[in-house]
PDB file of N, CA and C in Angstrom:
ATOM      1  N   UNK A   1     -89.694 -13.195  52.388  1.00  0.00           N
ATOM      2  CA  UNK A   1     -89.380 -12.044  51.566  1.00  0.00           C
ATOM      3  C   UNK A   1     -87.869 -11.962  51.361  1.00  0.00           C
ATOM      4  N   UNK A   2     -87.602 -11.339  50.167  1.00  0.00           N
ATOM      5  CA  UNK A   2     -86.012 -11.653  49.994  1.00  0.00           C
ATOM      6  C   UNK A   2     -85.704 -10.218  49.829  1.00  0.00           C
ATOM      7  N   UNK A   3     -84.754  -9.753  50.463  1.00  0.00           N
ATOM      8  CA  UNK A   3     -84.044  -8.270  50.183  1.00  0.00           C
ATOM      9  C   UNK A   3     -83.433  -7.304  48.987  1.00  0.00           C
ATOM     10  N   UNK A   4     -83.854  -6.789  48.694  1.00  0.00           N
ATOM     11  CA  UNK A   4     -83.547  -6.219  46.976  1.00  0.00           C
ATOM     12  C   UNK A   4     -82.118  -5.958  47.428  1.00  0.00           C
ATOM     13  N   UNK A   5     -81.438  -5.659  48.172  1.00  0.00           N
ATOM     14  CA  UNK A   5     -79.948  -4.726  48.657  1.00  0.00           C
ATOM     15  C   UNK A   5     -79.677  -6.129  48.905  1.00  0.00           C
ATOM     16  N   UNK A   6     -79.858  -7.389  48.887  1.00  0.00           N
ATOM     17  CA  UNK A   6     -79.209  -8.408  49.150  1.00  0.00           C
ATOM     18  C   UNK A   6     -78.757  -9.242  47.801  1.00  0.00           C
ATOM     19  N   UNK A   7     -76.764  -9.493  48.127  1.00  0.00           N
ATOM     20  CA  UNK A   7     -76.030  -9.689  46.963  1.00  0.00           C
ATOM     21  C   UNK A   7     -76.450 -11.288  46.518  1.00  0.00           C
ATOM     22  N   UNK A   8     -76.324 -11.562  45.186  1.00  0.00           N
ATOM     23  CA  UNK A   8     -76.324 -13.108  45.533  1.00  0.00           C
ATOM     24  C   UNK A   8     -75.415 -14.071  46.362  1.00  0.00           C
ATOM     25  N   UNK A   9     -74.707 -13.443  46.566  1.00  0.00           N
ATOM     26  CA  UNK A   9     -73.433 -14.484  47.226  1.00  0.00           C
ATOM     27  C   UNK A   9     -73.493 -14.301  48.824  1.00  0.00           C
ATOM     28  N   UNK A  10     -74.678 -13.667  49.251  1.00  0.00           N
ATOM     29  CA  UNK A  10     -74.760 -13.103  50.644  1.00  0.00           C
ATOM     30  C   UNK A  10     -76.368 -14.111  51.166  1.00  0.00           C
ATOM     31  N   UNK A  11     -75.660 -14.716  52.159  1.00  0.00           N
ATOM     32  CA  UNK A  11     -76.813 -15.792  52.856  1.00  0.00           C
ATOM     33  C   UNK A  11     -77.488 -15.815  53.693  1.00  0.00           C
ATOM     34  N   UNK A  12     -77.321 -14.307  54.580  1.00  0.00           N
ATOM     35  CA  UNK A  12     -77.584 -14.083  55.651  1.00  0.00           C
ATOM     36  C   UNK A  12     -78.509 -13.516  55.696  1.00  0.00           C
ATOM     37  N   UNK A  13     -79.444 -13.606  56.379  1.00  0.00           N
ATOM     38  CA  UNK A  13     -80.816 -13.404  56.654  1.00  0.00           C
ATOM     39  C   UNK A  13     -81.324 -11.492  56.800  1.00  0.00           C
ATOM     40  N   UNK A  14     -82.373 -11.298  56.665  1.00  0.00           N
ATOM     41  CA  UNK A  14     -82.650  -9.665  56.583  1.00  0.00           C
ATOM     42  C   UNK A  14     -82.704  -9.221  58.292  1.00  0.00           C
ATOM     43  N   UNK A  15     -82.547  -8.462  58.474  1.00  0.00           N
ATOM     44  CA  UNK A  15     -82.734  -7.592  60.578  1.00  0.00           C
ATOM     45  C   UNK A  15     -83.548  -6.950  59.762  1.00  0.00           C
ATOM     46  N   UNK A  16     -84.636  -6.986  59.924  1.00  0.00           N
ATOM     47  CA  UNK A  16     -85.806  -5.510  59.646  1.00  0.00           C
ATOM     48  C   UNK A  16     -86.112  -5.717  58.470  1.00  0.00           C
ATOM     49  N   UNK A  17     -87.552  -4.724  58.054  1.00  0.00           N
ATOM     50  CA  UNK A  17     -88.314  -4.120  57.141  1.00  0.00           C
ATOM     51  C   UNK A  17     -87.104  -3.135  56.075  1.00  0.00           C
ATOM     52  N   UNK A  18     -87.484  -3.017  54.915  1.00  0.00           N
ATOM     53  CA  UNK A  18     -86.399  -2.443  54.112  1.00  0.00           C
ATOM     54  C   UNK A  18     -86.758  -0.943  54.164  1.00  0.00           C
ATOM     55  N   UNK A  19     -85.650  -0.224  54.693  1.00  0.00           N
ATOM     56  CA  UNK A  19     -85.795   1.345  55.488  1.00  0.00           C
ATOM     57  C   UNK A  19     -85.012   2.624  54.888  1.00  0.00           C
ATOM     58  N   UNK A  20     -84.108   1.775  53.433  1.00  0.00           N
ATOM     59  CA  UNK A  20     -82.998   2.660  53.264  1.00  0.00           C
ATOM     60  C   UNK A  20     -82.558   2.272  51.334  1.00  0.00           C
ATOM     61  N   UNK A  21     -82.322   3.169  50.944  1.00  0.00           N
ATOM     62  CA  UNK A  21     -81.792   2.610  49.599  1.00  0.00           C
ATOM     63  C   UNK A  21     -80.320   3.165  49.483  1.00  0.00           C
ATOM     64  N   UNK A  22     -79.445   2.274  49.110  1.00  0.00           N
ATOM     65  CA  UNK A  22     -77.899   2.355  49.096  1.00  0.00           C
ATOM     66  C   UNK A  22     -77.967   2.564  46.794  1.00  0.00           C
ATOM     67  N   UNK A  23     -76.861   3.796  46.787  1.00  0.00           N
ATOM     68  CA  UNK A  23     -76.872   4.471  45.412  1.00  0.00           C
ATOM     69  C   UNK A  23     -75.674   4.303  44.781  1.00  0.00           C
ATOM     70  N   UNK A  24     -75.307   3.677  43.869  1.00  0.00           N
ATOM     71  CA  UNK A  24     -73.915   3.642  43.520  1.00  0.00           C
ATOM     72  C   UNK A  24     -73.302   4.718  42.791  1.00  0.00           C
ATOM     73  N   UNK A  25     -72.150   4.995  42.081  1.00  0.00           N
ATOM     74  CA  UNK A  25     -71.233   5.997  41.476  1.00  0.00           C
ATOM     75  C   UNK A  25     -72.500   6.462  40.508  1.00  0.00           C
ATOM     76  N   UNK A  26     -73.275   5.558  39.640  1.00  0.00           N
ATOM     77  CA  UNK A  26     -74.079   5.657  38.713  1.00  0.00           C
ATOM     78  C   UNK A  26     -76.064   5.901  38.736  1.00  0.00           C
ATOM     79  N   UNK A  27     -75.547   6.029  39.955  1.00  0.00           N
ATOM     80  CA  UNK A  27     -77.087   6.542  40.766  1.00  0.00           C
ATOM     81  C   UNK A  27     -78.029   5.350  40.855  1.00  0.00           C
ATOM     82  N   UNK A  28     -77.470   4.108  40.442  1.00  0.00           N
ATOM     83  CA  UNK A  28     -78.702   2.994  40.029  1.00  0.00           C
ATOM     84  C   UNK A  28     -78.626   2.543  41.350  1.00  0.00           C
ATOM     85  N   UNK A  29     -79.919   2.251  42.129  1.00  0.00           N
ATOM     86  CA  UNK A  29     -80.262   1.716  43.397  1.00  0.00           C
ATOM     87  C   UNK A  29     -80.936   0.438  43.326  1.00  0.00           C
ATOM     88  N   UNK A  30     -80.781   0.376  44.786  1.00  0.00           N
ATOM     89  CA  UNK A  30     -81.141  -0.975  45.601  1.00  0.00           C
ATOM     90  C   UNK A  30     -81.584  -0.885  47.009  1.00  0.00           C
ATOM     91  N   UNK A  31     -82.902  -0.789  47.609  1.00  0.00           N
ATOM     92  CA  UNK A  31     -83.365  -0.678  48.767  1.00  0.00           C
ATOM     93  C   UNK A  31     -83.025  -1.829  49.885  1.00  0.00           C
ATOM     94  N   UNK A  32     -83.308  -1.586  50.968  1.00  0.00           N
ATOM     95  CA  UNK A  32     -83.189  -3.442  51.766  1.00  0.00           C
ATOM     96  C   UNK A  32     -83.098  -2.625  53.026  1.00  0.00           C
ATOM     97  N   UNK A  33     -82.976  -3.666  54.169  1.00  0.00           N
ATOM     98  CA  UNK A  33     -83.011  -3.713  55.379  1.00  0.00           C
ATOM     99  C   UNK A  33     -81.457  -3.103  55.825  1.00  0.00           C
ATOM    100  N   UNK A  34     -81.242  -2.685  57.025  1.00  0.00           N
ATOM    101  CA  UNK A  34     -80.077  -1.748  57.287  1.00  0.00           C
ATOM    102  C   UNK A  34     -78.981  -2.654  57.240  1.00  0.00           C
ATOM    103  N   UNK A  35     -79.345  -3.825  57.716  1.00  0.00           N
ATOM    104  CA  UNK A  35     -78.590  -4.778  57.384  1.00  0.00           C
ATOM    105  C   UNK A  35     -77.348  -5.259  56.080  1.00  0.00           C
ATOM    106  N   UNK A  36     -78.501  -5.599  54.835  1.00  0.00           N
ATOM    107  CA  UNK A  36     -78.072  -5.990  53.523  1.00  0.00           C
ATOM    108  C   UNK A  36     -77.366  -4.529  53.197  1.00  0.00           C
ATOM    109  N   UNK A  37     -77.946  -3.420  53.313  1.00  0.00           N
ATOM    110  CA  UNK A  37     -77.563  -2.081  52.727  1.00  0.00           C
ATOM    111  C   UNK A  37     -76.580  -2.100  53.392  1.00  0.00           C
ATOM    112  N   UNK A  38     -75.888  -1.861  54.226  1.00  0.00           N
ATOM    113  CA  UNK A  38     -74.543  -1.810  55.095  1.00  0.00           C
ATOM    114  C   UNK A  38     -73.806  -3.248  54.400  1.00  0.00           C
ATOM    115  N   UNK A  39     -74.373  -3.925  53.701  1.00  0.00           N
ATOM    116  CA  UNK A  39     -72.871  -5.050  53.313  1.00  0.00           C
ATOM    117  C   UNK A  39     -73.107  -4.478  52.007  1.00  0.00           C
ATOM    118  N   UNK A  40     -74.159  -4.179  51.300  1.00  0.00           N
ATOM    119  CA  UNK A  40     -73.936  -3.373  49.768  1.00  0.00           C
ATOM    120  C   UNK A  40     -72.888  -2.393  49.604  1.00  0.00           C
ATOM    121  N   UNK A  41     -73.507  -1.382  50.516  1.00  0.00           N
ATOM    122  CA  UNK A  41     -72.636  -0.141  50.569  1.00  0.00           C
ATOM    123  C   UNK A  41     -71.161  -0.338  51.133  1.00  0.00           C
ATOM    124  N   UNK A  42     -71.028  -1.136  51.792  1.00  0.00           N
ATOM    125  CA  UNK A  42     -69.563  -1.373  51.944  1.00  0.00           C
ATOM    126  C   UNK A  42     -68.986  -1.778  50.775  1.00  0.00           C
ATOM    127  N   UNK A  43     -69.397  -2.598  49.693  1.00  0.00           N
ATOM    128  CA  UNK A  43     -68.544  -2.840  48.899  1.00  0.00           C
ATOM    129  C   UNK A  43     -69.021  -2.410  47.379  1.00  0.00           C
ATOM    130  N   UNK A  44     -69.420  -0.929  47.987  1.00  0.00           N
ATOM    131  CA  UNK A  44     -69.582  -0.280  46.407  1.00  0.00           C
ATOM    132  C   UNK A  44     -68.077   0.588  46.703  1.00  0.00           C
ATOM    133  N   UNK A  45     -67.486   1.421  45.851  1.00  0.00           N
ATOM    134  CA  UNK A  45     -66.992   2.308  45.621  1.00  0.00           C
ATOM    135  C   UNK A  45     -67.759   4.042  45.259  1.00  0.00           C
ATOM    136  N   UNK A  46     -67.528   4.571  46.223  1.00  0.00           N
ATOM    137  CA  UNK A  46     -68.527   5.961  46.051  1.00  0.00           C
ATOM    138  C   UNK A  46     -70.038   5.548  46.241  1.00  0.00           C
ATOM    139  N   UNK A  47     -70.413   4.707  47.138  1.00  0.00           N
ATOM    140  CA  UNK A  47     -72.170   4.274  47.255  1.00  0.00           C
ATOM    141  C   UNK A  47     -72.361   5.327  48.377  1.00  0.00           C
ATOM    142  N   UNK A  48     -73.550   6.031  48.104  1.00  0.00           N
ATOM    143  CA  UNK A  48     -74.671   6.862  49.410  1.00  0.00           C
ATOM    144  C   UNK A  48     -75.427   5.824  49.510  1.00  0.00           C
ATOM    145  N   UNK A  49     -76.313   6.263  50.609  1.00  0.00           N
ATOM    146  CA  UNK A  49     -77.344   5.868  51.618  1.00  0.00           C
ATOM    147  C   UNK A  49     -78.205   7.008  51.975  1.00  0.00           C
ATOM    148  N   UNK A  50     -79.471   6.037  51.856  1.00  0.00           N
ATOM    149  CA  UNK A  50     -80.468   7.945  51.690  1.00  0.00           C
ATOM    150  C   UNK A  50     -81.533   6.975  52.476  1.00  0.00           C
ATOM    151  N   UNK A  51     -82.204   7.014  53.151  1.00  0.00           N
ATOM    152  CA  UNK A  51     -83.675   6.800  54.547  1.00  0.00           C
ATOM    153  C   UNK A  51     -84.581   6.618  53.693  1.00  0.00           C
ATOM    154  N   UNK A  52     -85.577   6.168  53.370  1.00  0.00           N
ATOM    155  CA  UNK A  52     -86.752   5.932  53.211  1.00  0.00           C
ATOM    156  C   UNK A  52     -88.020   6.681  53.823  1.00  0.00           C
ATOM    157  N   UNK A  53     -88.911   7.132  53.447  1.00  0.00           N
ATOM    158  CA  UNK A  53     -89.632   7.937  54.782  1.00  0.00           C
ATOM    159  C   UNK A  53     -90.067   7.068  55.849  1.00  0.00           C
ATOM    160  N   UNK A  54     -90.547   5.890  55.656  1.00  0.00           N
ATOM    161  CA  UNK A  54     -90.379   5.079  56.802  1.00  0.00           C
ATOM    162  C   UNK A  54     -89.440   4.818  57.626  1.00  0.00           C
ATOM    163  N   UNK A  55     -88.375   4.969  57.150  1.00  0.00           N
ATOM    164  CA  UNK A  55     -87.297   4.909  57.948  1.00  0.00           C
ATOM    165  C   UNK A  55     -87.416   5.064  59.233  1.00  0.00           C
ATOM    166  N   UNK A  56     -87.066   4.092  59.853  1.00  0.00           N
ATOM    167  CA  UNK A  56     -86.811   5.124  61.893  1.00  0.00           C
ATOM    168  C   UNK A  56     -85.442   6.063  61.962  1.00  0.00           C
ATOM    169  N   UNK A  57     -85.601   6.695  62.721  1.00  0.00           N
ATOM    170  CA  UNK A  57     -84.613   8.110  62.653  1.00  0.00           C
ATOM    171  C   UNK A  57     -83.412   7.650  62.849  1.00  0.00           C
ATOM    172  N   UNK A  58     -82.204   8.079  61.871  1.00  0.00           N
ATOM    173  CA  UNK A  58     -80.456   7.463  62.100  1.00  0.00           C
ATOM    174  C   UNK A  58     -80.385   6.404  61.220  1.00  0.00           C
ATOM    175  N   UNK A  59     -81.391   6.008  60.689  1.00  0.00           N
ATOM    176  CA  UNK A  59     -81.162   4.483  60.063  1.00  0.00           C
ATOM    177  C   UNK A  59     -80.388   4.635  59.428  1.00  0.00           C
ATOM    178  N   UNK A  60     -80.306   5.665  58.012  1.00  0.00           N
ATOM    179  CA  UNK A  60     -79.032   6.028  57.122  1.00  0.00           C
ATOM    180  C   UNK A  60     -77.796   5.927  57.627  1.00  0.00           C
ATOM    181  N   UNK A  61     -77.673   6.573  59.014  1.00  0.00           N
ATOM    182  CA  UNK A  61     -76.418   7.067  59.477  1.00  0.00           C
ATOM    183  C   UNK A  61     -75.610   5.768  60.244  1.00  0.00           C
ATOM    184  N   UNK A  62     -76.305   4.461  60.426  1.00  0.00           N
ATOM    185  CA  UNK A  62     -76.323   3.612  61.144  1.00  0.00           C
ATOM    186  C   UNK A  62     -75.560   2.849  59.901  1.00  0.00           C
ATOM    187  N   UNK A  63     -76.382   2.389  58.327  1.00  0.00           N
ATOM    188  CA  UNK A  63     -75.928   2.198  57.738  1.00  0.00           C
ATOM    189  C   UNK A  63     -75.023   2.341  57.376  1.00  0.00           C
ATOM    190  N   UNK A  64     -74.316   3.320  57.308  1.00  0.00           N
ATOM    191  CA  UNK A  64     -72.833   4.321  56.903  1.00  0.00           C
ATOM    192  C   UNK A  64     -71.973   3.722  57.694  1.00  0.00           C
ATOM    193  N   UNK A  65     -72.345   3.904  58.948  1.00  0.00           N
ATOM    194  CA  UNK A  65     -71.164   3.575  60.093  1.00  0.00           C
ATOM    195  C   UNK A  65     -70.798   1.909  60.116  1.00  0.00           C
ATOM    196  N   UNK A  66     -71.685   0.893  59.977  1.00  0.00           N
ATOM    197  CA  UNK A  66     -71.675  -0.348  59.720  1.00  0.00           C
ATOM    198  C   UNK A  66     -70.949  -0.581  58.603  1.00  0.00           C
ATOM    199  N   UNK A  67     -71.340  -0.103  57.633  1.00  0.00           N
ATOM    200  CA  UNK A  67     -70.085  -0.206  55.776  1.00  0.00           C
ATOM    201  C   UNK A  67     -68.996  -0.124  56.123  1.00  0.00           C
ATOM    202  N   UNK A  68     -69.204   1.009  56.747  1.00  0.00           N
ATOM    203  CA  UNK A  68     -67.617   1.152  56.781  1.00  0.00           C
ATOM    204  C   UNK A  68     -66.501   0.644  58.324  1.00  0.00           C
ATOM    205  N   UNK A  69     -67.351  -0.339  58.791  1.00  0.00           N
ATOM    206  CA  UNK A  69     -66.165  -1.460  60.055  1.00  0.00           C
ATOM    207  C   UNK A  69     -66.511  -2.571  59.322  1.00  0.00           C
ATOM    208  N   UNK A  70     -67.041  -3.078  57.898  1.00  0.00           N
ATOM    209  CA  UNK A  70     -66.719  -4.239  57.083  1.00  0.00           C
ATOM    210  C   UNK A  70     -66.197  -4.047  55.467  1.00  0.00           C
ATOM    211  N   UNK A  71     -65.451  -3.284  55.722  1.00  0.00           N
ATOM    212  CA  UNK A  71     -64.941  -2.877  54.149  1.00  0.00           C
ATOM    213  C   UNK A  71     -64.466  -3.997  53.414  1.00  0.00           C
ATOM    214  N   UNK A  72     -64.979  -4.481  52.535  1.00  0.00           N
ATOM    215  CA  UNK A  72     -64.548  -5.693  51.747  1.00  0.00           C
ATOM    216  C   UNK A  72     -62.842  -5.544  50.596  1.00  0.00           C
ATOM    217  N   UNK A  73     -62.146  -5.496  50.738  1.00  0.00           N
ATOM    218  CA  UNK A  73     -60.972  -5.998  49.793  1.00  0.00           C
ATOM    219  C   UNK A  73     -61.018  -5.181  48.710  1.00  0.00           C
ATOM    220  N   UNK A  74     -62.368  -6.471  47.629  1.00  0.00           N
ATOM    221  CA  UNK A  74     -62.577  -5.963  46.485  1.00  0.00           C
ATOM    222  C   UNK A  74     -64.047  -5.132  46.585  1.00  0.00           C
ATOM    223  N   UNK A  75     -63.798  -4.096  45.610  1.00  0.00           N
ATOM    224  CA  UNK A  75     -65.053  -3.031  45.678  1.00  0.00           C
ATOM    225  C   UNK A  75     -65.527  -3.159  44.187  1.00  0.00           C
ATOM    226  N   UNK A  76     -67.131  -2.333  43.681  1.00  0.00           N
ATOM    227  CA  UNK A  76     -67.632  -2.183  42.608  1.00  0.00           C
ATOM    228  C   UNK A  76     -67.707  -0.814  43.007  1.00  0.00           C
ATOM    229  N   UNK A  77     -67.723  -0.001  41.787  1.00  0.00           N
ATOM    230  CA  UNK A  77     -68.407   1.118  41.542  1.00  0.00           C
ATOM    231  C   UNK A  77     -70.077   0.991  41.074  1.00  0.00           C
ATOM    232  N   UNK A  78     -69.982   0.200  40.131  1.00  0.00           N
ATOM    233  CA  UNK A  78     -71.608  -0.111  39.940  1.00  0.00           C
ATOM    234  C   UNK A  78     -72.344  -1.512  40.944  1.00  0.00           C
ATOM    235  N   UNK A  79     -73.619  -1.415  40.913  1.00  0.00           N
ATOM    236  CA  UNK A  79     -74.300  -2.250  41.087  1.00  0.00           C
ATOM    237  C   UNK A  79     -74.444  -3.403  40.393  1.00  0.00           C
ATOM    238  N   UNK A  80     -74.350  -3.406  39.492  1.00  0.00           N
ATOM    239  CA  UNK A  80     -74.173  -4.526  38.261  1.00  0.00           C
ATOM    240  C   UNK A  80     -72.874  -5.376  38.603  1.00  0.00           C
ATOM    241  N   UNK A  81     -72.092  -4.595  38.857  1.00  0.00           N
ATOM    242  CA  UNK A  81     -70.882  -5.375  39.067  1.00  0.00           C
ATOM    243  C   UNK A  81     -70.639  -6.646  40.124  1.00  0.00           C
ATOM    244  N   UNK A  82     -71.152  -6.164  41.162  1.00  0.00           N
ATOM    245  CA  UNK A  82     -71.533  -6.685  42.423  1.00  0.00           C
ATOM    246  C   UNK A  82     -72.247  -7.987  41.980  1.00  0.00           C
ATOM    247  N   UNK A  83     -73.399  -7.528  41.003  1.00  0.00           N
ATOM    248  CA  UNK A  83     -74.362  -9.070  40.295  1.00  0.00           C
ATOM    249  C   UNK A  83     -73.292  -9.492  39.885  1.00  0.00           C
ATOM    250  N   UNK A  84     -72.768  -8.799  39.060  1.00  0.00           N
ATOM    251  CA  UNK A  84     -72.000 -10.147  38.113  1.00  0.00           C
ATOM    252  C   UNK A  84     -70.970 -10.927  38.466  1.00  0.00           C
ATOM    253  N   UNK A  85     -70.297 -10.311  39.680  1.00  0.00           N
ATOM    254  CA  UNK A  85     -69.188 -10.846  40.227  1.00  0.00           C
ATOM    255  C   UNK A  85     -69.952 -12.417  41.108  1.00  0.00           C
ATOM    256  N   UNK A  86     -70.687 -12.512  41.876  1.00  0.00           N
ATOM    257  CA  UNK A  86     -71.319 -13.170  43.279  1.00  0.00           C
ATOM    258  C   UNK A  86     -72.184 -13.972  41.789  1.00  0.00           C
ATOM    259  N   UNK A  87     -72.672 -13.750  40.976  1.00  0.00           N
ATOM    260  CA  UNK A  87     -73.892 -14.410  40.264  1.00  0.00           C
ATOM    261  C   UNK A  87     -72.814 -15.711  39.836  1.00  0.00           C
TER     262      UNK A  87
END
């Protein structure tokens, strides 16, 4: 299974079931494992993180805290951007 919150230029494998959807400036989402969502959301500009009801409890908050001890350089505001840059 391949991770929807996972960038193309990102090789690294999923930790978990997909538990969380990361939202950019423009509200357009991308779900994935806490994992991929914590390297998304780090390099959006203005991205939330919102739980899934499956979610296990904190997952959001886990996400958040992970984004932000890998802050990438360059950032997107959109999701698209992120494709087009790594594609």
């Amino acid at each position: 299974m391949t991770c929807p919150a996972n960038t193309p230029a990102d090789r690294t494998p999923c930790e978990g079931p997909v538990v969380v959807t990361v939202l950019d400036a423009g509200n357009a989402g991308a779900s994935g494992c806490e994992h991929h969502a914590a390297r998304l959301l780090a390099a959006l500009e203005g991205g939330r993180v919102y739980a899934l009801p499956q979610a296990p409890a904190g997952a959001a908050p886990r996400v958040f805290a992970a984004a932000g001890a890998d802050r990438p350089v360059r950032r997107a505001a959109r999701l698209y951007e992120i494709a087009v840059r790594e594609a």
